[in-house]
N, C-alpha and C. Protein backbone atom coordinates (compact mmCIF):
# COMPACT_ATOMS: atom_id res chain seq x y z
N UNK A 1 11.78 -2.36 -9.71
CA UNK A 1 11.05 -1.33 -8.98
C UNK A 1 9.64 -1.18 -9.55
N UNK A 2 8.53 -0.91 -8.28
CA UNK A 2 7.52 -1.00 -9.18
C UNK A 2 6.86 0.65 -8.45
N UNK A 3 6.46 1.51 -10.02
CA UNK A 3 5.83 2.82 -9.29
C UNK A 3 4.62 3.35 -9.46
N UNK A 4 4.21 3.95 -8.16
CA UNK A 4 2.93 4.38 -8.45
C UNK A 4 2.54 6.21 -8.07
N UNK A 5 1.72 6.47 -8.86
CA UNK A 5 1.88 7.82 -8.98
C UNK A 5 1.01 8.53 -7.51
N UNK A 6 1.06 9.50 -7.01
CA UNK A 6 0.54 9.63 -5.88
C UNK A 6 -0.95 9.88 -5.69
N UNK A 7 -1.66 9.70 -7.03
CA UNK A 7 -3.09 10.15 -7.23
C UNK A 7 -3.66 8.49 -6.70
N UNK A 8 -3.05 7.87 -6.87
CA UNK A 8 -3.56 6.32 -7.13
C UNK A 8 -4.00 5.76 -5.26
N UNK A 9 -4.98 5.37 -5.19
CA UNK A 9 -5.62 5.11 -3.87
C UNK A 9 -4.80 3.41 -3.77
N UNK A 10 -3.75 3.14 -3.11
CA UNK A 10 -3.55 1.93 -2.44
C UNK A 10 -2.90 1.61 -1.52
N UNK A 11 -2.38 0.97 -1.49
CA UNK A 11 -1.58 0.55 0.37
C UNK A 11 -0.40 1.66 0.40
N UNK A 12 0.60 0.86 -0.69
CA UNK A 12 1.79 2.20 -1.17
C UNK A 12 1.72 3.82 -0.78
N UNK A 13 0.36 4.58 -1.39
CA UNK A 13 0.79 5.60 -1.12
C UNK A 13 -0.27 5.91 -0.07
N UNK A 14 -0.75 5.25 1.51
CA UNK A 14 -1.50 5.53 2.37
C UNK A 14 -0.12 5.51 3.39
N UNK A 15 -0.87 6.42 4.32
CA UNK A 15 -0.20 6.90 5.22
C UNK A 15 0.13 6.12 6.61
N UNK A 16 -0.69 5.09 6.62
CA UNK A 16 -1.18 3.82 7.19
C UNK A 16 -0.41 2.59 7.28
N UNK A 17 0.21 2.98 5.82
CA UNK A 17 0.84 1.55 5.30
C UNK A 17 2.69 1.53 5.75
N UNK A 18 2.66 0.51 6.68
CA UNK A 18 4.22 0.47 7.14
C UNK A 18 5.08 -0.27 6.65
N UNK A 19 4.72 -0.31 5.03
CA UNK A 19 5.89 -1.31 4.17
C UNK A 19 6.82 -0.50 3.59
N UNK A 20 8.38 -0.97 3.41
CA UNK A 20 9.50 0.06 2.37
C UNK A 20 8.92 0.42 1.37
N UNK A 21 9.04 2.08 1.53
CA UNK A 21 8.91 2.42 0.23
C UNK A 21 9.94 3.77 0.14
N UNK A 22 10.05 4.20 -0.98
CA UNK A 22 10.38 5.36 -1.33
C UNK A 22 9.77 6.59 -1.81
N UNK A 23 9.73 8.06 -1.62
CA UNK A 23 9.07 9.09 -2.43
C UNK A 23 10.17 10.00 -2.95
N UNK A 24 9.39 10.06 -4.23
CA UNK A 24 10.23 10.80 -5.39
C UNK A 24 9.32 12.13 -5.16
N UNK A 25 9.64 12.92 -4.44
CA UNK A 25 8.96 14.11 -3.63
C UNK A 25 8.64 15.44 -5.01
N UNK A 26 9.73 14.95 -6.09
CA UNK A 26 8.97 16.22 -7.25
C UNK A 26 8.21 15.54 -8.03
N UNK A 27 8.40 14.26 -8.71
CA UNK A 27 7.49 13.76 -9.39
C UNK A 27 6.07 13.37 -8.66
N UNK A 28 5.95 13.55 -7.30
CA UNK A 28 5.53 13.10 -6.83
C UNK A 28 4.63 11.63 -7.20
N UNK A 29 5.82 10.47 -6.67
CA UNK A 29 5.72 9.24 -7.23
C UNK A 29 6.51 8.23 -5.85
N UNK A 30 5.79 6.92 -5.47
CA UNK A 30 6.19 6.25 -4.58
C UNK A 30 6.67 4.78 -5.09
N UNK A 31 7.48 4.78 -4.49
CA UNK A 31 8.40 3.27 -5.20
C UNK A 31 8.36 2.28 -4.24
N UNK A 32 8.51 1.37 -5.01
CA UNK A 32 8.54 -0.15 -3.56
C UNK A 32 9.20 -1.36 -4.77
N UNK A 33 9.78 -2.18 -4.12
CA UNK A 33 10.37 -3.04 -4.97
C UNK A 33 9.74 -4.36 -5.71
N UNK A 34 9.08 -4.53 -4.81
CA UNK A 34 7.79 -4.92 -5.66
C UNK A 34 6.61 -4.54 -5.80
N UNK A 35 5.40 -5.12 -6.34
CA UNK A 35 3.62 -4.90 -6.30
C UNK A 35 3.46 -5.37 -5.06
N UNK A 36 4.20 -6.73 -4.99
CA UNK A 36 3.60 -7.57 -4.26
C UNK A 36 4.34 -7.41 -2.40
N UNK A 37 5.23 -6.55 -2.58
CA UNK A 37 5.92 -6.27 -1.13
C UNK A 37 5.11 -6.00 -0.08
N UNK A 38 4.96 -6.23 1.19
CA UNK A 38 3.63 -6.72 2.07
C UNK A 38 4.60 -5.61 3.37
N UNK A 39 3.70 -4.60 3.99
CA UNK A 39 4.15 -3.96 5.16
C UNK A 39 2.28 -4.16 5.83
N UNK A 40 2.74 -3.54 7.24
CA UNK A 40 1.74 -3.63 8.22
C UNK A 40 0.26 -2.64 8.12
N UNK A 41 -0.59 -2.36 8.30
CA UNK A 41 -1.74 -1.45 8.16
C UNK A 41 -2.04 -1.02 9.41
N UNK A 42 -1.06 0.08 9.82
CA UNK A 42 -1.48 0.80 11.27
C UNK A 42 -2.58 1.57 11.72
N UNK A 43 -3.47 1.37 10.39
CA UNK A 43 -4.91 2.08 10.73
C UNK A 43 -5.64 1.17 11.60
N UNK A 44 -6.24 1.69 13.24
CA UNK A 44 -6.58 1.39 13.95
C UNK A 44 -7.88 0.91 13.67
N UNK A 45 -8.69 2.03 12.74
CA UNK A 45 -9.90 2.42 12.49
C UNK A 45 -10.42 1.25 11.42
N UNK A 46 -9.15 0.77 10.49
CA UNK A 46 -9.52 0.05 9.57
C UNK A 46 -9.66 -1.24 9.93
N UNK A 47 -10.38 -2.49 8.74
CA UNK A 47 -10.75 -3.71 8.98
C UNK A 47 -9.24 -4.28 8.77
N UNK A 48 -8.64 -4.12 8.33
CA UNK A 48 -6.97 -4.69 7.49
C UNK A 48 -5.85 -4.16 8.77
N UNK A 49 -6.18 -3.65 10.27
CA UNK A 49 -5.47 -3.32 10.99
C UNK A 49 -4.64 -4.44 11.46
N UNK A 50 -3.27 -4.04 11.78
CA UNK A 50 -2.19 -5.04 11.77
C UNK A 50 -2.12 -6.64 10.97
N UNK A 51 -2.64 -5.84 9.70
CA UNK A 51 -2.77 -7.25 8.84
C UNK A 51 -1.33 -6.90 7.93
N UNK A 52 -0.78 -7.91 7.66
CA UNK A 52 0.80 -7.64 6.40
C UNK A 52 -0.41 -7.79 4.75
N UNK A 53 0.01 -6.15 4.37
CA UNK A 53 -0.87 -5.70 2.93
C UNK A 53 0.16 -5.35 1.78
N UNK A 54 -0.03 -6.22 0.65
CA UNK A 54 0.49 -6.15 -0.26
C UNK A 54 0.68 -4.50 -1.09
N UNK A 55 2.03 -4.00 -1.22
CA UNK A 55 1.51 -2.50 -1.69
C UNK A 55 0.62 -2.12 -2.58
N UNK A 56 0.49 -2.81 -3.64
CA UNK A 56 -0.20 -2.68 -4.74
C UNK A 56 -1.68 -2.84 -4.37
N UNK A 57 -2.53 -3.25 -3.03
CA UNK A 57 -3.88 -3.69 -2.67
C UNK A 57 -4.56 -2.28 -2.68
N UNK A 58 -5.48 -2.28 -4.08
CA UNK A 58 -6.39 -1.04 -4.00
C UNK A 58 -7.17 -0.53 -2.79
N UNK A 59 -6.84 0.42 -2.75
CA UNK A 59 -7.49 0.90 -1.21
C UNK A 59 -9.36 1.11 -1.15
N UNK A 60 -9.81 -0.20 -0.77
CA UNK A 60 -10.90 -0.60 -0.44
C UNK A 60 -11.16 0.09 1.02
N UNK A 61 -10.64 0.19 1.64
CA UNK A 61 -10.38 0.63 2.83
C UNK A 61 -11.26 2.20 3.56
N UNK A 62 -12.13 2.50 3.87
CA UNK A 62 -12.49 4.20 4.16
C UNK A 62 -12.11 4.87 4.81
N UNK A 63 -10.54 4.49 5.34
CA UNK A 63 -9.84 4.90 6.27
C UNK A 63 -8.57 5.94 5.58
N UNK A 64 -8.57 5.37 4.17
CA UNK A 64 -7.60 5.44 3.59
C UNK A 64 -6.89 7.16 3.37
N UNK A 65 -5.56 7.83 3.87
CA UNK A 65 -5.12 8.52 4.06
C UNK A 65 -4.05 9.08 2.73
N UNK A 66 -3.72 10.07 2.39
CA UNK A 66 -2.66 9.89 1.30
C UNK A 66 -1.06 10.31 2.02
N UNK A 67 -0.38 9.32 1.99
CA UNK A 67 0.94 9.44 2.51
C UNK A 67 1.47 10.81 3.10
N UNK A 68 1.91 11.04 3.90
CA UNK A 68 2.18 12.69 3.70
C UNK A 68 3.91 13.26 3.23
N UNK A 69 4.30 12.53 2.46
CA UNK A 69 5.58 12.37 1.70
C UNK A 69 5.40 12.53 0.45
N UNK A 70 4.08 12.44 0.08
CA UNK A 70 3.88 12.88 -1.52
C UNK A 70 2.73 13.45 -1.39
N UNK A 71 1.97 14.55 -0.71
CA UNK A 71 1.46 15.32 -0.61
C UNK A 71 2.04 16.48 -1.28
């Protein structure tokens, strides 16, 4: 399991990002089984739209949303 805390700007914890993950809703902390696990980028607005994005890909992105599961 690989985790990232919900402060952290990347694919994982954007709201955008349609890869498995999990939220640990008190620690507020998002899990995925790997770094490298790849879901879709449903941001319309963004350049990476319907591209498969690795979770771990720092959010370069100015679209970028924070999950609303670990809000």
């Amino acid at each position: 399991m690989t985790t990232f805390p919900a402060h952290v700007k990347n694919c994982a914890t954007c709201d955008y990002w349609a890869g498995q993950r999990t939220a640990n809703i008190y620690q507020k902390l998002v899990q995925v089984k790997e770094f490298t696990d790849k879901g879709k980028c449903n941001n319309l607005k963004c350049g990476f739209r319907n591209q498969q994005m690795p979770a771990g890909t720092g959010a370069s992105c100015d679209y970028y949303k924070k999950w609303g599961s670990i809000q």
